[in-house]
Protein backbone atom coordinates (compact mmCIF):
# COMPACT_ATOMS: atom_id res chain seq x y z
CA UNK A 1 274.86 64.98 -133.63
CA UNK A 2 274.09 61.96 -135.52
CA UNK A 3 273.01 58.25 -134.48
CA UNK A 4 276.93 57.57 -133.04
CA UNK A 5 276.92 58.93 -129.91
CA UNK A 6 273.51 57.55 -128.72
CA UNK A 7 274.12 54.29 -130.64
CA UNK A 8 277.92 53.83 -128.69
CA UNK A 9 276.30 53.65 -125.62
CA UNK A 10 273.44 51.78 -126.33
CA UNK A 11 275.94 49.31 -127.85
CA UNK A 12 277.96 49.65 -124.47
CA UNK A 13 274.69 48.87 -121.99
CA UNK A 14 274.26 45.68 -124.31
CA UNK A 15 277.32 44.61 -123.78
CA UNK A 16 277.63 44.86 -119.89
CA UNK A 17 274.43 42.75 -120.11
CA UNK A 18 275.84 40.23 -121.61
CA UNK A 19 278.41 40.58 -119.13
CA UNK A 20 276.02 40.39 -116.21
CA UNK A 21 274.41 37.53 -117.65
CA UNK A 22 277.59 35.28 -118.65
CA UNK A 23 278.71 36.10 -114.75
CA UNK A 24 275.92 35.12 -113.93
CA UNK A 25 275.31 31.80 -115.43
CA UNK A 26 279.38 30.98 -114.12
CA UNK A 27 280.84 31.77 -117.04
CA UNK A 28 283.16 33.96 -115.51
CA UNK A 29 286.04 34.08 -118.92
CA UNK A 30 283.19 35.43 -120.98
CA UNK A 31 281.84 37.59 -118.57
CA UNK A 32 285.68 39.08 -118.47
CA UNK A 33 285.58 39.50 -122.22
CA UNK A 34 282.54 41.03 -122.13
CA UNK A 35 283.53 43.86 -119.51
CA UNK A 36 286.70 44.79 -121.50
CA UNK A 37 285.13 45.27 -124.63
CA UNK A 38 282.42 47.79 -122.50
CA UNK A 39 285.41 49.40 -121.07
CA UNK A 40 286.76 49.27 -124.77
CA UNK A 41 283.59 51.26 -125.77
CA UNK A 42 283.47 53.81 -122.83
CA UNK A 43 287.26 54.63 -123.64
CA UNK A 44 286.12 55.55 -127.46
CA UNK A 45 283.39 57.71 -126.21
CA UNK A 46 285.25 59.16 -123.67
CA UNK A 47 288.32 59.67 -126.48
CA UNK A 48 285.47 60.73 -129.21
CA UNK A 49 283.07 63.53 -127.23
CA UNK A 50 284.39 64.48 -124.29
CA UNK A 51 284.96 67.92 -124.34
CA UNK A 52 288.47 68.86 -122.12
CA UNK A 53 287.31 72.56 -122.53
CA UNK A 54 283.53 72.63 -121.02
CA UNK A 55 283.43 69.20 -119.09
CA UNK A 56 281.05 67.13 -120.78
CA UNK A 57 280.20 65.59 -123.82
CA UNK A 58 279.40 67.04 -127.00
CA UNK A 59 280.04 66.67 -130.83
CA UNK A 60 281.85 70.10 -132.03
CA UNK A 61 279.70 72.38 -133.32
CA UNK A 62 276.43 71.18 -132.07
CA UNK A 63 274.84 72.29 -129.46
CA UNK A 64 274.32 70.66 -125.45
CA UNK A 65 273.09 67.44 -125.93
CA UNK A 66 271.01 66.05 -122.30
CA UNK A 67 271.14 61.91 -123.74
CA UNK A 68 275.19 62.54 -124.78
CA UNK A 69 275.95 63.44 -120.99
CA UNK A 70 273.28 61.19 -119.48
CA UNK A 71 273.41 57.99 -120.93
CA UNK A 72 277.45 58.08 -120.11
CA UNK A 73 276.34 58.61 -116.62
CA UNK A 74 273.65 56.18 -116.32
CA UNK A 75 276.28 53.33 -117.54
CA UNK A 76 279.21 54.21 -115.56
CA UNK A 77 280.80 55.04 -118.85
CA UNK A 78 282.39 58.42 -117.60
CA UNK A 79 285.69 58.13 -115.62
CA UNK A 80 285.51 58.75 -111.84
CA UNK A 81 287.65 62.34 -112.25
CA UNK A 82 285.17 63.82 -114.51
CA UNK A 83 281.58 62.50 -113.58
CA UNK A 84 280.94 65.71 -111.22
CA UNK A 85 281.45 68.03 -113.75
CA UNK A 86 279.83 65.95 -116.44
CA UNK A 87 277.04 65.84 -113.80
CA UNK A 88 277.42 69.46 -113.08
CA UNK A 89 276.78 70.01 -117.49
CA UNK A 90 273.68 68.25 -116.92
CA UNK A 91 271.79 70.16 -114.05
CA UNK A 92 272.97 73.18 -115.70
CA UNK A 93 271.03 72.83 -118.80
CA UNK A 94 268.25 71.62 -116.80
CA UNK A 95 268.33 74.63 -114.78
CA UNK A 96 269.11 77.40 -117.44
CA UNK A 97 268.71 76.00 -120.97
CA UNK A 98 265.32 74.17 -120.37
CA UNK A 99 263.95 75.30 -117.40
CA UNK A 100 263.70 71.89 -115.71
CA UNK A 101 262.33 70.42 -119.21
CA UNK A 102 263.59 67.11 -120.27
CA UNK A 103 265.54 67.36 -123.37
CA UNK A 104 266.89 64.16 -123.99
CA UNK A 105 264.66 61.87 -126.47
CA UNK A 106 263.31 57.95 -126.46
CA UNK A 107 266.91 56.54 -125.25
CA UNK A 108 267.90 59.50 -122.33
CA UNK A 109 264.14 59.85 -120.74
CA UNK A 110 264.58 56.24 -119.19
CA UNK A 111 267.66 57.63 -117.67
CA UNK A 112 267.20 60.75 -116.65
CA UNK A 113 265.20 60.71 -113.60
CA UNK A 114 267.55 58.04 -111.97
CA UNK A 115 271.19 59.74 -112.69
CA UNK A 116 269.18 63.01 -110.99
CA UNK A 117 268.23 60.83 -108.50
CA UNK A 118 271.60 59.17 -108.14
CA UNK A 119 273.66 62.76 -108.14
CA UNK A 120 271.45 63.81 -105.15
CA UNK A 121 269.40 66.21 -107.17
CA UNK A 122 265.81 63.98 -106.20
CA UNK A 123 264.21 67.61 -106.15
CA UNK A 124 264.97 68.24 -110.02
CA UNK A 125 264.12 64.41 -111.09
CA UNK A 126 260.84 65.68 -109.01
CA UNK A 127 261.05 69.02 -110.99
CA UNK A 128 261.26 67.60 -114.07
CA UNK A 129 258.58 64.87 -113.74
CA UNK A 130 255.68 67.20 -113.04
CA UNK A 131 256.23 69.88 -115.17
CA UNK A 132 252.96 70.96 -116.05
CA UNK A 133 254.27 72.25 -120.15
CA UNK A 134 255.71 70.32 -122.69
CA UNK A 135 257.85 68.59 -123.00
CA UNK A 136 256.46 67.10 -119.32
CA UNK A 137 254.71 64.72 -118.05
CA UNK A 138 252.87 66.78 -116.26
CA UNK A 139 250.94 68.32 -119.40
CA UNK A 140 249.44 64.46 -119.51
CA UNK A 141 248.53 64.40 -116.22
CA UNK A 142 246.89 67.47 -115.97
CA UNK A 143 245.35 65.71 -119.76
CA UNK A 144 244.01 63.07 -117.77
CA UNK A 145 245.96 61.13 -120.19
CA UNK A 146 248.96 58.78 -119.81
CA UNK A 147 251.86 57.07 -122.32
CA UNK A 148 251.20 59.76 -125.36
CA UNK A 149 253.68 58.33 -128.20
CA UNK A 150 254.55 62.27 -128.25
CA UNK A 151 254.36 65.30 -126.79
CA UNK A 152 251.57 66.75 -129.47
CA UNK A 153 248.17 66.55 -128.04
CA UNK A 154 247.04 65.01 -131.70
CA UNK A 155 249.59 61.84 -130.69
CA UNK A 156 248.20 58.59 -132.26
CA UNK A 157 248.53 56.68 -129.48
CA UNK A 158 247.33 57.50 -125.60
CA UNK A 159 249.08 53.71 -124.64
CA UNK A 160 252.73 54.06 -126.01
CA UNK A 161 255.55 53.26 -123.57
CA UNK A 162 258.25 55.25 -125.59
CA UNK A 163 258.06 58.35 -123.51
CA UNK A 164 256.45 56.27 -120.61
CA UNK A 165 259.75 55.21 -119.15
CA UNK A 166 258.98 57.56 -116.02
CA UNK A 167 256.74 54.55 -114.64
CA UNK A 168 260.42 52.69 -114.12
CA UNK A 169 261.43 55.46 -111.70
CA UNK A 170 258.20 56.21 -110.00
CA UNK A 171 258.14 52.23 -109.09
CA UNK A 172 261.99 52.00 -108.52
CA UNK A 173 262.41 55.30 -106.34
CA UNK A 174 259.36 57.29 -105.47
């Protein structure tokens, strides 16, 4: 789908951030600012990919994208009347497409396990994380191996935090 979607609401976490950090260092008019331009961005998502016809987001023509419906999620970037069904999109792929596989590259992983967790779906966050074939963590573990830079067994690098983000849930939740 291109570097927009992913690169909206990357641009959107940034901002609320800055938002968070200008509220809290007391600068409350800034901090105001700050959360209307990230409700500025969530409305041009929402307006560019949401998808009236299947519930979730998606560029036309392409198909289900995990990190276009979980990022939105993740960020509070979905409007209240539609994050059930966009949630719904999500543990339907899981379930059907991928077969509990994560699906969702470098900027969805960190987010993944915690908007399962969040929807009250702990067991397929669980699911997910130890699946013993690729793409899973669970192929590592099972390697003896943690932090790959890939899912290829000839990955360059056994100490790379890119798909490594599961550590922030294991520590946060489990």
């Amino acid at each position: 789908p291109g570097a927009a979607p992913t690169s909206t609401l990357m641009l959107l976490r940034a901002v609320q951030r800055v938002a968070d950090a200008c509220s809290a260092l007391g600068r409350d008019d800034d901090a105001e600012r700050f959360r209307d331009a990230s409700g500025r961005l969530a409305e041009a998502y929402h307006s560019e990919y949401f998808d009236p016809q299947t519930r979730h987001y998606a560029v036309p023509g392409v198909a289900y994208r995990q990190a276009m419906n979980v990022l939105p999620l993740a960020f509070g970037a979905v409007p209240e009347q539609y994050a059930s069904e966009v949630f719904a999109s999500l543990e339907s792929d899981l379930l059907n497409r991928t077969s509990r596989h994560l699906d969702c590259g470098a900027a969805g992983v960190k987010q993944l396990l915690p908007v399962l967790d969040q929807y009250g779906r702990a067991d397929l966050a669980i699911d997910v994380a130890t699946q013993p074939t690729r793409p899973g963590w669970g192929e590592w573990r099972a390697a003896g191996d943690t932090l790959w830079e890939s899912w290829d067994a000839d990955a360059r690098s056994r100490n790379h935090y890119f798909l490594g983000s599961i550590a922030f849930w294991i520590q946060q939740r489990v």
